[in-house]
C-alpha atoms as a PDB file:
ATOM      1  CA  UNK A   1       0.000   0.000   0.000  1.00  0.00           C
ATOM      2  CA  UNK A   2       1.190   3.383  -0.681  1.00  0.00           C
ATOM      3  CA  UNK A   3       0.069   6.723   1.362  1.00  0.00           C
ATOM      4  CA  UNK A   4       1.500  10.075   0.963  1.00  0.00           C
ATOM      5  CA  UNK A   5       2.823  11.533   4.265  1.00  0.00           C
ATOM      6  CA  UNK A   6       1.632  14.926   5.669  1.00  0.00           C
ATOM      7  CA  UNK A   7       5.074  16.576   3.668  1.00  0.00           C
ATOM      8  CA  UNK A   8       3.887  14.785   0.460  1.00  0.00           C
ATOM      9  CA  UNK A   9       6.279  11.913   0.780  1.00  0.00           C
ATOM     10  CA  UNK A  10       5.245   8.596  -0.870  1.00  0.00           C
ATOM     11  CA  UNK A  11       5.285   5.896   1.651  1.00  0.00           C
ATOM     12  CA  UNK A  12       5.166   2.397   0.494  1.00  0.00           C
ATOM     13  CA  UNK A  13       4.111  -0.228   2.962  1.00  0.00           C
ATOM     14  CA  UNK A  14       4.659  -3.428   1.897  1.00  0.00           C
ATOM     15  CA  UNK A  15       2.582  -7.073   2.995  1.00  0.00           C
ATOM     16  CA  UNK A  16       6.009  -8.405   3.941  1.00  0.00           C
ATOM     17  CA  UNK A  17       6.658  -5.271   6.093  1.00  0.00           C
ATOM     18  CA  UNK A  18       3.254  -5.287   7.271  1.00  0.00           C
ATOM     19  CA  UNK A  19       3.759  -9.079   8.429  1.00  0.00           C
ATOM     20  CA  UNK A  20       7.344  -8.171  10.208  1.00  0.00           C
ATOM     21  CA  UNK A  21       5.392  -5.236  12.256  1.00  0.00           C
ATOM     22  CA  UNK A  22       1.974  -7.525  12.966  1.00  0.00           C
ATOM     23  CA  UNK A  23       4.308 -10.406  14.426  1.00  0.00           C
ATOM     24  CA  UNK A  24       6.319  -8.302  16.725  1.00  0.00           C
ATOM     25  CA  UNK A  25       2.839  -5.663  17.636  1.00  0.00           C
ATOM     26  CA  UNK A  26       0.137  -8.642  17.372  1.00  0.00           C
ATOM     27  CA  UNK A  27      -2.120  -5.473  18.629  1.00  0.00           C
ATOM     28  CA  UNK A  28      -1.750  -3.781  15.577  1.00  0.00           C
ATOM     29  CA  UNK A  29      -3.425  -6.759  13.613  1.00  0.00           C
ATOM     30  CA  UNK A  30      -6.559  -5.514  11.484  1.00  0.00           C
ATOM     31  CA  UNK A  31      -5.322  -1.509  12.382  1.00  0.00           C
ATOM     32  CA  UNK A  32      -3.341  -0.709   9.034  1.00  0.00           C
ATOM     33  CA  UNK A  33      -5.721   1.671   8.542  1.00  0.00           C
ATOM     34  CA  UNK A  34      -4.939   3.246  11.408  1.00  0.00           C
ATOM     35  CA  UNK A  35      -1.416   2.953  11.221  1.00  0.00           C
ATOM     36  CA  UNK A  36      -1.593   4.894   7.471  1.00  0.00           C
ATOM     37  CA  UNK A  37      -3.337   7.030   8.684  1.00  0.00           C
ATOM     38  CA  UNK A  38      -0.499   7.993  11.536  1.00  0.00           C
ATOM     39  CA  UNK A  39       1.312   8.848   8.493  1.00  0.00           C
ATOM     40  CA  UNK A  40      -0.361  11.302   6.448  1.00  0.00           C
ATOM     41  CA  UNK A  41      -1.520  12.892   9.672  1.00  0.00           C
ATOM     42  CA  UNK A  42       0.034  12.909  12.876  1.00  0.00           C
ATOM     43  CA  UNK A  43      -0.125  15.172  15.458  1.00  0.00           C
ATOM     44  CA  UNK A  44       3.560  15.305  16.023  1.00  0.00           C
ATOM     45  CA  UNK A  45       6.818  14.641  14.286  1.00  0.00           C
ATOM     46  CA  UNK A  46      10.525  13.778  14.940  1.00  0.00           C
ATOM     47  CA  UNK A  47      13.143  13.106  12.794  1.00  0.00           C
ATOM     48  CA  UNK A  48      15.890  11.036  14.509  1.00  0.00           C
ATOM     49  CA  UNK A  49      19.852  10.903  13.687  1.00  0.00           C
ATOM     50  CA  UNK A  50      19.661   8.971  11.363  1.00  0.00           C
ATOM     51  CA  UNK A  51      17.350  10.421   9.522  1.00  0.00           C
ATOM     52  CA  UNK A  52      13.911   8.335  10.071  1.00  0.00           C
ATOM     53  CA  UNK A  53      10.805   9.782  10.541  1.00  0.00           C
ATOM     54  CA  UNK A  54       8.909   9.051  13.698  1.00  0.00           C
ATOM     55  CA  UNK A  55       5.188  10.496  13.352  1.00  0.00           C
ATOM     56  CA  UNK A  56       2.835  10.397  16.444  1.00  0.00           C
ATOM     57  CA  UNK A  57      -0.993   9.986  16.960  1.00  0.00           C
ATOM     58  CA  UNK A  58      -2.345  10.441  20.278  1.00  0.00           C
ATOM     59  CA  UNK A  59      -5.414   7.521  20.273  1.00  0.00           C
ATOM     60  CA  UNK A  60      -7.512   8.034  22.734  1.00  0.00           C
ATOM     61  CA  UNK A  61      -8.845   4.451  24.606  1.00  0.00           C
ATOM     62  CA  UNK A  62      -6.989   1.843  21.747  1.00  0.00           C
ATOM     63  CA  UNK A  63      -4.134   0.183  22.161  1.00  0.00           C
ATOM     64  CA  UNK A  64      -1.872   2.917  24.539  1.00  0.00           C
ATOM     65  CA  UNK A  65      -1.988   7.126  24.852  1.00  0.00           C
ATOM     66  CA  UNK A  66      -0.335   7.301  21.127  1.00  0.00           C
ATOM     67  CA  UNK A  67       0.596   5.409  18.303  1.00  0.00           C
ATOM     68  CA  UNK A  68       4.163   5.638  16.711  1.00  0.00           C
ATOM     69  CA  UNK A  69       4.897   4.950  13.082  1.00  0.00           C
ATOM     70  CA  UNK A  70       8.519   4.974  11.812  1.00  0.00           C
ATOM     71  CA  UNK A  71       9.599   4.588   8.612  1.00  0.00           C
ATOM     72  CA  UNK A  72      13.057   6.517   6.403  1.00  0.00           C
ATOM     73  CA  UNK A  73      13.118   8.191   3.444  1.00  0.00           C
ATOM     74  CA  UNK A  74      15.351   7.030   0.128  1.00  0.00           C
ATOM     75  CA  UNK A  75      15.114   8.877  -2.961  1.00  0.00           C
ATOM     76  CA  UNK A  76      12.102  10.939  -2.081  1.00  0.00           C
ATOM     77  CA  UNK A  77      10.074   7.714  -0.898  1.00  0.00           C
ATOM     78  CA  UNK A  78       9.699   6.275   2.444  1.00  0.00           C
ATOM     79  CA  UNK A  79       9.693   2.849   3.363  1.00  0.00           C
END
């Protein structure tokens, strides 16, 4: 799946990526969605270091007080 990030980055999210985060966060099974969605609108941002991008979403009563999404950018796409 592919969502553009609040600054217009392409992020690709692939099933075997998806499988890798679902096996080690069996919480976040059936919440892509929601994860996406962290993405192309978070309510905070950091860039680390190294360059990723860790975008927050406070969620209210789900799985804990917010929901972080990491991913890095490589040639204008982010992974």
């Amino acid at each position: 799946m592919i969502v553009v990030a609040f600054d217009g980055t392409k992020v690709v999210l692939r099933e075997e990526r998806w499988r890798h985060i679902v096996l080690r966060h069996p919480e976040l099974k059936g919440k892509r969605n929601m994860v996406l969605d962290v993405v192309s609108s978070p309510d905070e941002v950091y860039v680390d270091l190294t360059g990723a991008v860790h975008a927050l979403k406070r969620i209210v009563g789900e799985i804990s007080d917010y929901l972080v999404v990491v991913y890095s950018k490589e040639d204008g796409e982010g992974y």
